[in-house]
Protein backbone atom coordinates (compact mmCIF):
# COMPACT_ATOMS: atom_id res chain seq x y z
CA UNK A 1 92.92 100.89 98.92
CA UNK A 2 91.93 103.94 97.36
CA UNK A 3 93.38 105.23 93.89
CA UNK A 4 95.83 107.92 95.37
CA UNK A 5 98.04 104.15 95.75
CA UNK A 6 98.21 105.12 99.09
CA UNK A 7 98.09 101.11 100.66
CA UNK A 8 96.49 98.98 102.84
CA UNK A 9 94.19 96.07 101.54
CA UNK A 10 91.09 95.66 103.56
CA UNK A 11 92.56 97.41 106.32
CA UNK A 12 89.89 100.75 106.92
CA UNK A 13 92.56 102.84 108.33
CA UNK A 14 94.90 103.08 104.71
CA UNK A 15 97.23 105.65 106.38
CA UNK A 16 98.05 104.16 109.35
CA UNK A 17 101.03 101.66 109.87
CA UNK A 18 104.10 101.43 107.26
CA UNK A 19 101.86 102.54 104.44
CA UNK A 20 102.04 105.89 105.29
CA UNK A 21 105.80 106.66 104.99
CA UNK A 22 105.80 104.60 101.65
CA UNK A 23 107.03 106.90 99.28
CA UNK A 24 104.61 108.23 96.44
CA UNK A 25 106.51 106.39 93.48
CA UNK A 26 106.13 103.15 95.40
CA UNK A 27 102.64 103.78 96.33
CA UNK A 28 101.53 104.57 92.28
CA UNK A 29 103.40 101.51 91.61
CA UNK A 30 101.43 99.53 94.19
CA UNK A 31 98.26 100.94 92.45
CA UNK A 32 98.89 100.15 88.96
CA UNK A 33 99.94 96.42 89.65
CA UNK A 34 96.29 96.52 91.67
CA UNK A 35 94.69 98.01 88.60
CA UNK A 36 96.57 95.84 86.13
CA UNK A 37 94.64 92.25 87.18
CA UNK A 38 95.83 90.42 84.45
CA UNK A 39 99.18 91.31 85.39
CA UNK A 40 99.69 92.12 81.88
CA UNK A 41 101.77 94.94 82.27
CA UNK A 42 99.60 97.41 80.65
CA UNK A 43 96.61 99.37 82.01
CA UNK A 44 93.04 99.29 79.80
CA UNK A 45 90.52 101.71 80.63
CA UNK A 46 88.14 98.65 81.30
CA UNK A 47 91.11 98.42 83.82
CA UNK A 48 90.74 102.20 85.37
CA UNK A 49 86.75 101.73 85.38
CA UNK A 50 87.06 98.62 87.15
CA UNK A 51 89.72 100.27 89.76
CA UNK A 52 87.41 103.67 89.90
CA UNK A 53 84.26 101.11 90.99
CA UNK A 54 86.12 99.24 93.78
CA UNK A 55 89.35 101.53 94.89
CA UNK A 56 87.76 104.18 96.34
CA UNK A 57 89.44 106.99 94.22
CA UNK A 58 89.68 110.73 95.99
CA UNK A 59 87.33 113.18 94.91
CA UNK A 60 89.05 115.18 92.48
CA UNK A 61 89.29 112.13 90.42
CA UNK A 62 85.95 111.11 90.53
CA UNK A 63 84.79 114.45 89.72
CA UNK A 64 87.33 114.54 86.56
CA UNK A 65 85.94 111.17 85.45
CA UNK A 66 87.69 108.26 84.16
CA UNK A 67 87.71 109.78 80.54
CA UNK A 68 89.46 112.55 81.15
CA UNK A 69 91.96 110.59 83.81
CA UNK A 70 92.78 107.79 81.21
CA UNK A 71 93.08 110.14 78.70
CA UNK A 72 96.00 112.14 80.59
CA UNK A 73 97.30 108.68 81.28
CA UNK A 74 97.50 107.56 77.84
CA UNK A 75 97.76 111.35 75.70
CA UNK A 76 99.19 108.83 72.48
CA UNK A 77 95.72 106.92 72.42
CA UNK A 78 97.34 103.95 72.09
CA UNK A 79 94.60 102.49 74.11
CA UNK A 80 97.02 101.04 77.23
CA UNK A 81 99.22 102.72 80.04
CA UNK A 82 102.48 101.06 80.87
CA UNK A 83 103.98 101.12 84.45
CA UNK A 84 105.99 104.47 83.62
CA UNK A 85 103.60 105.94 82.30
CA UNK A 86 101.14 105.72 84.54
CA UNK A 87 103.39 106.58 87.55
CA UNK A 88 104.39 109.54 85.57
CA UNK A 89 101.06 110.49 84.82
CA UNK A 90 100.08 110.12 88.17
CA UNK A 91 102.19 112.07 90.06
CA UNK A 92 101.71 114.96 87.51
CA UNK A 93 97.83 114.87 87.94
CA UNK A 94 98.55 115.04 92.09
CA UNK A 95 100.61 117.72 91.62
CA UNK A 96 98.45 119.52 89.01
CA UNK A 97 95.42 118.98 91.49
CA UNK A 98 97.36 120.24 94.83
CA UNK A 99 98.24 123.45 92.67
CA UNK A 100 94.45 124.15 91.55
CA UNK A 101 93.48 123.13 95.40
CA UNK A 102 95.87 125.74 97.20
CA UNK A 103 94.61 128.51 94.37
CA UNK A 104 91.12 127.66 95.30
CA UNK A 105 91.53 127.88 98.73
CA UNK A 106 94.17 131.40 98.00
CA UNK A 107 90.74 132.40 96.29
CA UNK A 108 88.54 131.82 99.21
CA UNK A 109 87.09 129.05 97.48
């Protein structure tokens, strides 16, 4: 599974099969109850450092770094990320990242 909560276990092919046409709320929510081992309910960054060492996250996150994602997921500081939270934060960062992808490639970069 990698940390765009697209999926699949072991499986190597993560987009193939019902995983696929899971839709992204769903797919953030699998995530976070894979990040959230304790079951807990809350996400630590011990949490997201564990999940960025063994989930396979895209890229564009690794680049960022888990610093800066954690901090977008938890902006209070409170030092955890709920469920909502993080699906919110999530799915703004994907969107944030397609929009700075299609200007780069508009840009020729």
């Amino acid at each position: 599974m990698n940390i765009s909560g697209i999926s699949g276990g072991a499986a190597p092919m993560v987009m193939s099969g019902a995983s696929a046409s899971m839709p992204p709320q769903q797919k953030m929510t699998n995530l976070y109850q894979q990040i959230d081992t304790g079951g807990s309910g809350s996400i630590t960054k011990s949490q997201l450092e564990n999940a960025f060492q063994t989930l396979n996250p895209p890229a564009v996150f690794r680049q960022a770094g888990v610093d800066a994602v954690y901090n977008q997921l938890d902006p209070n500081g409170t030092g955890s990320v709920s469920k909502a939270d993080f699906v919110s934060g999530m799915k703004s960062m994907m969107v944030s990242l397609r929009a700075s992808t299609n200007t780069l490639n508009s840009l020729g970069g």
